[in-house]
PDB file of N, CA and C in Angstrom:
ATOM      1  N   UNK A   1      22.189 -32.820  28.863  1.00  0.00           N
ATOM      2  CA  UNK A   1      22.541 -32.792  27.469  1.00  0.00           C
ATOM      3  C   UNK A   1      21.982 -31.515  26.834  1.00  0.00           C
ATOM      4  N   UNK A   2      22.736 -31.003  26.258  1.00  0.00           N
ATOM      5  CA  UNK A   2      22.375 -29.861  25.028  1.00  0.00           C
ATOM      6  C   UNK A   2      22.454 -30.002  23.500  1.00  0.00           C
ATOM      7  N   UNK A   3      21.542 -29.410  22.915  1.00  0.00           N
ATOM      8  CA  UNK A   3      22.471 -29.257  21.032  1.00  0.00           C
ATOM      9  C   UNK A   3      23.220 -28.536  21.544  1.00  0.00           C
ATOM     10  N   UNK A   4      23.993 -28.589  19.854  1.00  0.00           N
ATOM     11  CA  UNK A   4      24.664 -27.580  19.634  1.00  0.00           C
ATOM     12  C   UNK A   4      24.395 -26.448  19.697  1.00  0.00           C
ATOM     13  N   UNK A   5      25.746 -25.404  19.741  1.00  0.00           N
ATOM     14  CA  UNK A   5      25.379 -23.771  19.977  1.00  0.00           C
ATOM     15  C   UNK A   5      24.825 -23.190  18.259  1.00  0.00           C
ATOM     16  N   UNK A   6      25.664 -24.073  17.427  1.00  0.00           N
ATOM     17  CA  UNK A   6      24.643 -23.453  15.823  1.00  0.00           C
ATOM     18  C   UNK A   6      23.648 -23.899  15.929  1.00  0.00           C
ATOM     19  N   UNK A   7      23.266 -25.300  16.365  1.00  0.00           N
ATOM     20  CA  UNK A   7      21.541 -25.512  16.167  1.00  0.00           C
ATOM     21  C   UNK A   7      20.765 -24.216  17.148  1.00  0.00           C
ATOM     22  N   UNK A   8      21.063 -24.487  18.106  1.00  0.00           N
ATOM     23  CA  UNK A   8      20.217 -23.469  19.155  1.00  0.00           C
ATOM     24  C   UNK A   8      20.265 -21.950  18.088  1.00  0.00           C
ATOM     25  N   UNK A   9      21.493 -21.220  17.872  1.00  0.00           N
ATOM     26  CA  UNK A   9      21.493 -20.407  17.251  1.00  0.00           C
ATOM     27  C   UNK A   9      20.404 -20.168  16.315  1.00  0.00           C
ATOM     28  N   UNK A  10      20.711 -21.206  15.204  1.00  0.00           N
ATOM     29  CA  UNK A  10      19.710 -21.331  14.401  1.00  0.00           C
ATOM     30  C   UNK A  10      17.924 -21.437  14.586  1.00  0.00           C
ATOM     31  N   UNK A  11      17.391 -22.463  15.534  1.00  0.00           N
ATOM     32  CA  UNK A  11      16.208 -21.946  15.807  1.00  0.00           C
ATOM     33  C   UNK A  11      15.885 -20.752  16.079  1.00  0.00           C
ATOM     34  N   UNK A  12      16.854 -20.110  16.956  1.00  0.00           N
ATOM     35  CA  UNK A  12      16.610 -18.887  17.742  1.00  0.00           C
ATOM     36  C   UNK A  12      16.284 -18.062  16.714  1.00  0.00           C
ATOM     37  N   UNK A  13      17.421 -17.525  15.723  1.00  0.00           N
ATOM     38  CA  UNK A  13      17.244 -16.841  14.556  1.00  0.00           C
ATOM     39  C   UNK A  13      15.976 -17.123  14.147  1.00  0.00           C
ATOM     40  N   UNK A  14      15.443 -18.358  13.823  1.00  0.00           N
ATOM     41  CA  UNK A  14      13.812 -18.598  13.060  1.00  0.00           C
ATOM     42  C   UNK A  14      13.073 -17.970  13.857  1.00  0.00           C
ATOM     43  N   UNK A  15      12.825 -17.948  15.260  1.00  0.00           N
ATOM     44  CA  UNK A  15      11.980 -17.516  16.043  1.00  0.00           C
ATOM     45  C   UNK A  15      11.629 -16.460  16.169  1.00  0.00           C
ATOM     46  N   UNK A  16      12.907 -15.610  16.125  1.00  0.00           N
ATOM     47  CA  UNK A  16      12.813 -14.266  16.065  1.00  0.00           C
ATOM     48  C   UNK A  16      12.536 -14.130  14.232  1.00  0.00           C
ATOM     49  N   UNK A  17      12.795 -14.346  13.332  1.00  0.00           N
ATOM     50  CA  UNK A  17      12.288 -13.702  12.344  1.00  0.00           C
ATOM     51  C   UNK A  17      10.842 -14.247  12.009  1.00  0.00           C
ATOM     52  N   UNK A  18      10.337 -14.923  13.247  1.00  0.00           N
ATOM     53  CA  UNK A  18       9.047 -15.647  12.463  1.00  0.00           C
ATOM     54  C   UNK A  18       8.015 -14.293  13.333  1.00  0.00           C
ATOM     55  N   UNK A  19       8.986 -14.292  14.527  1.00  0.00           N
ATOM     56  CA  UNK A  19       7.915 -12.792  15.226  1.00  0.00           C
ATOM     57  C   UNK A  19       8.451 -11.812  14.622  1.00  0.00           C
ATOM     58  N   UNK A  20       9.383 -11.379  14.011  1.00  0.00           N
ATOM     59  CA  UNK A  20       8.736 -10.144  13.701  1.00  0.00           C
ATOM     60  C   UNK A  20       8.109 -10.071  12.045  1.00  0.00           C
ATOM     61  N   UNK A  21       8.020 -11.582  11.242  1.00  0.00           N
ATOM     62  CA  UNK A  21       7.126 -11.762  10.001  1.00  0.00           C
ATOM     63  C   UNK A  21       5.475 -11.383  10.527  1.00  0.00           C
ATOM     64  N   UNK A  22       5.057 -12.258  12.139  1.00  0.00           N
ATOM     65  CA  UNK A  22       3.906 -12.034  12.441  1.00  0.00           C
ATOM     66  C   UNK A  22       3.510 -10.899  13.143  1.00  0.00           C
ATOM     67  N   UNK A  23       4.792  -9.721  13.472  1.00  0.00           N
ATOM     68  CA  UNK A  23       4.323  -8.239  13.796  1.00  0.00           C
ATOM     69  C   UNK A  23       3.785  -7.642  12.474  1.00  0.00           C
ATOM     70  N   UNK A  24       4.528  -7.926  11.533  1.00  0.00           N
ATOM     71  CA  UNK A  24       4.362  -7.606  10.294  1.00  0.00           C
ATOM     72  C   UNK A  24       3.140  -7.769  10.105  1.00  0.00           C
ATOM     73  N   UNK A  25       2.954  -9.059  10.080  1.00  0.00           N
ATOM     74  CA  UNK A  25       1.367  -9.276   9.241  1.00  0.00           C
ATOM     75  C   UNK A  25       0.035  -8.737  10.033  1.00  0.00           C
ATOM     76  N   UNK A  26       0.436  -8.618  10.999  1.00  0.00           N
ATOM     77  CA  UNK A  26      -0.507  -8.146  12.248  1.00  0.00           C
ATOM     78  C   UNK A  26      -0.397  -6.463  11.881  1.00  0.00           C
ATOM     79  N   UNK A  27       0.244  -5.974  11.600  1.00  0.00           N
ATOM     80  CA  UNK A  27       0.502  -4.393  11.532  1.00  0.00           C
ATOM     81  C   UNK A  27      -0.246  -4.423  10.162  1.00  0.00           C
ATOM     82  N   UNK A  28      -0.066  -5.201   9.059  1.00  0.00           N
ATOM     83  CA  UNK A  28      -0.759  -4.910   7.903  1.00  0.00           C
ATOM     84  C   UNK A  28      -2.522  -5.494   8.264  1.00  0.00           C
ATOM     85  N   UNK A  29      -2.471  -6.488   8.850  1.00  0.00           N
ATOM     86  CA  UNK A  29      -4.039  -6.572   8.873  1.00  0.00           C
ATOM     87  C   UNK A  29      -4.526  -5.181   9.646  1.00  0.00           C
ATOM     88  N   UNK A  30      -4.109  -4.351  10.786  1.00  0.00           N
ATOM     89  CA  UNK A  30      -4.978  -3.617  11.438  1.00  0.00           C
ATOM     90  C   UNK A  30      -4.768  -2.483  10.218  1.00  0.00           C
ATOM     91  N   UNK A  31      -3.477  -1.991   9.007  1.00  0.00           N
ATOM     92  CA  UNK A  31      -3.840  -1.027   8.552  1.00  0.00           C
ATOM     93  C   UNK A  31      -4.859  -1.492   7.174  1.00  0.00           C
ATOM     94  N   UNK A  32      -4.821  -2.486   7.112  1.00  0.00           N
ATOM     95  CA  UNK A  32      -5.999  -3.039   5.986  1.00  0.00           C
ATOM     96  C   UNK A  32      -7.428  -2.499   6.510  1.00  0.00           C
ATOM     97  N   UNK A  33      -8.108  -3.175   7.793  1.00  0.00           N
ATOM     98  CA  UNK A  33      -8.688  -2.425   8.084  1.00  0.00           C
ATOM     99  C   UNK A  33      -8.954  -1.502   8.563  1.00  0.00           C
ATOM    100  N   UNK A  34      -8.157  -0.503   8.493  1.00  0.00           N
ATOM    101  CA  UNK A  34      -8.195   0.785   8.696  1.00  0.00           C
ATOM    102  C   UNK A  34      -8.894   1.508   7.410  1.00  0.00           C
ATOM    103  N   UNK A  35      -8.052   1.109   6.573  1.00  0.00           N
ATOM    104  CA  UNK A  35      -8.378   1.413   4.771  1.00  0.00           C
ATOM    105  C   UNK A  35      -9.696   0.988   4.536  1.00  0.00           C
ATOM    106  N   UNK A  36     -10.235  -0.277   4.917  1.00  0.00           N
ATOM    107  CA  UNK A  36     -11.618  -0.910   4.581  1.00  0.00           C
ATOM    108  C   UNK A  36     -12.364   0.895   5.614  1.00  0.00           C
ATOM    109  N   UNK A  37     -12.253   0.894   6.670  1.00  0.00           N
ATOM    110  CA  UNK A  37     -13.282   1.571   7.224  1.00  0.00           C
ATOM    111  C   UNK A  37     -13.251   3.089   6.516  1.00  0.00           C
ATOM    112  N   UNK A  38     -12.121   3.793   6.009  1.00  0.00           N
ATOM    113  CA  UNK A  38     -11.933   4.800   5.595  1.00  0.00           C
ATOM    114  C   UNK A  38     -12.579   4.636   4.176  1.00  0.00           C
ATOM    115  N   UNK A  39     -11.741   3.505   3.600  1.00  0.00           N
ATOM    116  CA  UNK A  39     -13.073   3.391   2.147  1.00  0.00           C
ATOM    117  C   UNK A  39     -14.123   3.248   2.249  1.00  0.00           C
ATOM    118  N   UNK A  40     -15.336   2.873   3.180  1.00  0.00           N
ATOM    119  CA  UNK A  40     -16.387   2.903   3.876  1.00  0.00           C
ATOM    120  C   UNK A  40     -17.121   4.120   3.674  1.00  0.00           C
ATOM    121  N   UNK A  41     -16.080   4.862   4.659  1.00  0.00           N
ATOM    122  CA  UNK A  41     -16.389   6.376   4.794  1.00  0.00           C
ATOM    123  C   UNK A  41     -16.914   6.895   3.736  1.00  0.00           C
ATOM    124  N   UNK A  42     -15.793   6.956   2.918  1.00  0.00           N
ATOM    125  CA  UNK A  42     -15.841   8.098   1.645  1.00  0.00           C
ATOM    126  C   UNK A  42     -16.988   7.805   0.766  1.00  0.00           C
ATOM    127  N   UNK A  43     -16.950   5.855   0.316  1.00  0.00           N
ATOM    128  CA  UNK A  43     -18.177   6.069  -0.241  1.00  0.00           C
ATOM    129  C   UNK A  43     -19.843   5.999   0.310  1.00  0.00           C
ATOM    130  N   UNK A  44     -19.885   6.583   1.433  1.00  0.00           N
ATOM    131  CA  UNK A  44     -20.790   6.863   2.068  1.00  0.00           C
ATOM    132  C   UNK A  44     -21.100   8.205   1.801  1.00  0.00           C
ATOM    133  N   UNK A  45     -19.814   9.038   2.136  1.00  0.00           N
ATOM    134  CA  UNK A  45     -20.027  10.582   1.608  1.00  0.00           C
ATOM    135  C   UNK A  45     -20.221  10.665   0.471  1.00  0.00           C
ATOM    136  N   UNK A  46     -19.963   9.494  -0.736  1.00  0.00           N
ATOM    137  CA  UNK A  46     -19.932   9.989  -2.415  1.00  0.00           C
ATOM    138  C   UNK A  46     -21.398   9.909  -2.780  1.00  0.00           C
ATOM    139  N   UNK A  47     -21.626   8.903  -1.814  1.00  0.00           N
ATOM    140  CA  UNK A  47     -23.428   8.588  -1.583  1.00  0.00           C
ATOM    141  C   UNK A  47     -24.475   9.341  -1.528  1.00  0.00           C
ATOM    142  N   UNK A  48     -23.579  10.262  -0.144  1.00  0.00           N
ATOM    143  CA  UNK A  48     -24.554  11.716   0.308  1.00  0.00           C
ATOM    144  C   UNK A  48     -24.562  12.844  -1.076  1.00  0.00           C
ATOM    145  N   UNK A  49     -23.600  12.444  -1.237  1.00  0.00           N
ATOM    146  CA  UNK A  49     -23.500  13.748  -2.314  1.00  0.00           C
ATOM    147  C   UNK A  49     -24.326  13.438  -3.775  1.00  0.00           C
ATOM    148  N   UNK A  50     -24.196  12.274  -3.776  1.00  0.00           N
ATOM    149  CA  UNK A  50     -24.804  12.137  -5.456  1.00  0.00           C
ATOM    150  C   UNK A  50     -26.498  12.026  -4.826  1.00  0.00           C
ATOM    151  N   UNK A  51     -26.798  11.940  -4.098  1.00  0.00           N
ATOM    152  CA  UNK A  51     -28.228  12.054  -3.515  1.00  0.00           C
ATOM    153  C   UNK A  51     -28.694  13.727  -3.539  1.00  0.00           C
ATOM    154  N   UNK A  52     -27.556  14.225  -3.121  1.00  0.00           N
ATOM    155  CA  UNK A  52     -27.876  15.672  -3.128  1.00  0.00           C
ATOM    156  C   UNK A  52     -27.982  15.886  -4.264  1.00  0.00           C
ATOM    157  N   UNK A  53     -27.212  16.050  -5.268  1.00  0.00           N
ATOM    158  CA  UNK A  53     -26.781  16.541  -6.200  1.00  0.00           C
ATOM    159  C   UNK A  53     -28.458  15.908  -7.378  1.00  0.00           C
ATOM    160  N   UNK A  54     -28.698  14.556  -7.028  1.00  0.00           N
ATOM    161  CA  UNK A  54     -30.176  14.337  -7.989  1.00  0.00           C
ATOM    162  C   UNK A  54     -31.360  15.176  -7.277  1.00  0.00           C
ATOM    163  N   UNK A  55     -31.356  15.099  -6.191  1.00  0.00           N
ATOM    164  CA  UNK A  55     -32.467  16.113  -5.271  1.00  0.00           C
ATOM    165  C   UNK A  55     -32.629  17.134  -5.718  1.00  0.00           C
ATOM    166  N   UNK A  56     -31.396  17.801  -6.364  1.00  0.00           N
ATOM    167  CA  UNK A  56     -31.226  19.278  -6.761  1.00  0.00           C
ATOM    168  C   UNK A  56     -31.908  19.487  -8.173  1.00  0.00           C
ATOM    169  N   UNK A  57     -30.877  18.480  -8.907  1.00  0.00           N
ATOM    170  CA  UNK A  57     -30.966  18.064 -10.728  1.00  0.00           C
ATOM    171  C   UNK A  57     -31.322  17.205 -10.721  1.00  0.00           C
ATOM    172  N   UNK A  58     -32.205  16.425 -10.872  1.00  0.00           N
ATOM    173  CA  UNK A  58     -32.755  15.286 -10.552  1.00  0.00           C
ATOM    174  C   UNK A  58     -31.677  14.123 -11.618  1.00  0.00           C
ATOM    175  N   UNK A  59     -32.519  13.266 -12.348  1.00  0.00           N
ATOM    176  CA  UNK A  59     -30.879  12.352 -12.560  1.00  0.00           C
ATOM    177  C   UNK A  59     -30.292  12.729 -14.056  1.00  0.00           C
ATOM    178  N   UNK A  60     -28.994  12.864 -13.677  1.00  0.00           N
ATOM    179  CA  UNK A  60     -28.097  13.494 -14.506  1.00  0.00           C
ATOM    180  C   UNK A  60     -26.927  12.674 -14.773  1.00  0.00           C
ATOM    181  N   UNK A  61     -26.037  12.756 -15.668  1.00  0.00           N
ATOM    182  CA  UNK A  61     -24.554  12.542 -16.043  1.00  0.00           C
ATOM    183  C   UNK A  61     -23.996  13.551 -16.002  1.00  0.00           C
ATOM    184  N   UNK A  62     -22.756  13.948 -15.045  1.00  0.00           N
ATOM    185  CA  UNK A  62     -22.132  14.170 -15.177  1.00  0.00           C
ATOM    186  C   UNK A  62     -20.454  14.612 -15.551  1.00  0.00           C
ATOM    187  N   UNK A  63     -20.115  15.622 -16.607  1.00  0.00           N
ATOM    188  CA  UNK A  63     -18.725  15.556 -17.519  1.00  0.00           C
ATOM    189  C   UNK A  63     -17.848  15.826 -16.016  1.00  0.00           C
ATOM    190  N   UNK A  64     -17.052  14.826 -15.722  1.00  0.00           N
ATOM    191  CA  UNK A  64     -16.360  15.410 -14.449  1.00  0.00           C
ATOM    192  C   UNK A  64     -15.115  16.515 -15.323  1.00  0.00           C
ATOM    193  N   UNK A  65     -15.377  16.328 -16.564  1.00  0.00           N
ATOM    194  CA  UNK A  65     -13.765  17.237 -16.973  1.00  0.00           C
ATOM    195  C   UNK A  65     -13.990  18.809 -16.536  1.00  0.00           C
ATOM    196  N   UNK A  66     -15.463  19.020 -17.009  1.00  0.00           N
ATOM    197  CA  UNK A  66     -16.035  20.391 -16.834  1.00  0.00           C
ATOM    198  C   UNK A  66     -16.900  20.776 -16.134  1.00  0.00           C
ATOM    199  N   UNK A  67     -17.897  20.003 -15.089  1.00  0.00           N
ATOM    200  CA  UNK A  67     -18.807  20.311 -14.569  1.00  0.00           C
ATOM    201  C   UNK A  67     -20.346  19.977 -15.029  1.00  0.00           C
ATOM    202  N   UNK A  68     -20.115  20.113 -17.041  1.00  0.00           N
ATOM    203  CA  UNK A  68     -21.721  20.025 -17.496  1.00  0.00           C
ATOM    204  C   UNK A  68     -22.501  18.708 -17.128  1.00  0.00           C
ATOM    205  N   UNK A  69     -23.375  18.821 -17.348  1.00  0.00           N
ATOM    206  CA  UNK A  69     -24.521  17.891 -17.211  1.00  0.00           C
ATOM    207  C   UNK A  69     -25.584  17.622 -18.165  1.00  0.00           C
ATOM    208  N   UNK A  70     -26.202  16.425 -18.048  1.00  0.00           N
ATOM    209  CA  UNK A  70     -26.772  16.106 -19.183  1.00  0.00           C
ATOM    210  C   UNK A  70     -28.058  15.490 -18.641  1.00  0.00           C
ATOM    211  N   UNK A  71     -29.189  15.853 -18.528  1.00  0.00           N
ATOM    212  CA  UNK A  71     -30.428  15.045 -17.828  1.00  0.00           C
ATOM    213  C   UNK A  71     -30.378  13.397 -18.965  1.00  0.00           C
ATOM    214  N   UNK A  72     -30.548  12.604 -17.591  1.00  0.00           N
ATOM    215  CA  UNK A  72     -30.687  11.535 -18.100  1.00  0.00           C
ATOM    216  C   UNK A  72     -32.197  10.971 -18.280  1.00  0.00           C
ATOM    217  N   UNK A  73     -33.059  10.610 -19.592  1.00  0.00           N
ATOM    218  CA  UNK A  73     -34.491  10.376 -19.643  1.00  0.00           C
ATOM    219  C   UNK A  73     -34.938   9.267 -19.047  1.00  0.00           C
ATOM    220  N   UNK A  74     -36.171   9.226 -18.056  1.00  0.00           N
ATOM    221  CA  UNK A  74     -36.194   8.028 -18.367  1.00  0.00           C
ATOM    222  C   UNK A  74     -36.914   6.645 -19.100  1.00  0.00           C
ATOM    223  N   UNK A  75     -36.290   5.809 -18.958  1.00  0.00           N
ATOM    224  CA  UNK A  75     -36.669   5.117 -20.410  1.00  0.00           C
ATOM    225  C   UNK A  75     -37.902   3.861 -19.627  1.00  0.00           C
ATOM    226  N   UNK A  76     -37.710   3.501 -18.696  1.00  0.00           N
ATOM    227  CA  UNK A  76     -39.246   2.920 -18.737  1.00  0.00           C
ATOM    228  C   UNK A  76     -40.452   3.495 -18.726  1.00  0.00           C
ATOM    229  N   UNK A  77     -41.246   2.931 -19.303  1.00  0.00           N
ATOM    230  CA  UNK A  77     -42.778   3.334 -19.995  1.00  0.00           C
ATOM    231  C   UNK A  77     -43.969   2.757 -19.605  1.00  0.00           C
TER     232      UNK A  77
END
């Protein structure tokens, strides 16, 4: 005994669009974390740098429009 050729059809169709929904989601999880480790990165480097940058000027605000800076005081006593 068999189904029918539309039923069979029909699962078949689900099957295949359910693999390639879960290539999908599988392709977005590895570039998700790809992004997590690259955002990682950078603010690791934004890290290094604002470390440098107080080492130099010790702690400051900086106008990103122009470069200036403003020593920040500090306020505990």
């Amino acid at each position: 005994m068999k189904i029918e050729k539309k039923e069979l059809d029909l699962i078949l169709d689900q099957r295949n669009k359910i693999e390639i929904l879960t290539n999908k989601i599988v392709s977005a999880e590895i570039q998700k974390t790809q992004l997590i480790s690259l955002y990682s990165e950078l603010l690791d480097e934004s890290n290094q740098a604002r470390k440098k940058l107080e080492e130099k000027y010790g702690s400051i605000s900086i106008d990103l429009s122009d470069g200036s800076y403003t020593i920040i005081e500090n306020e505990s006593k």
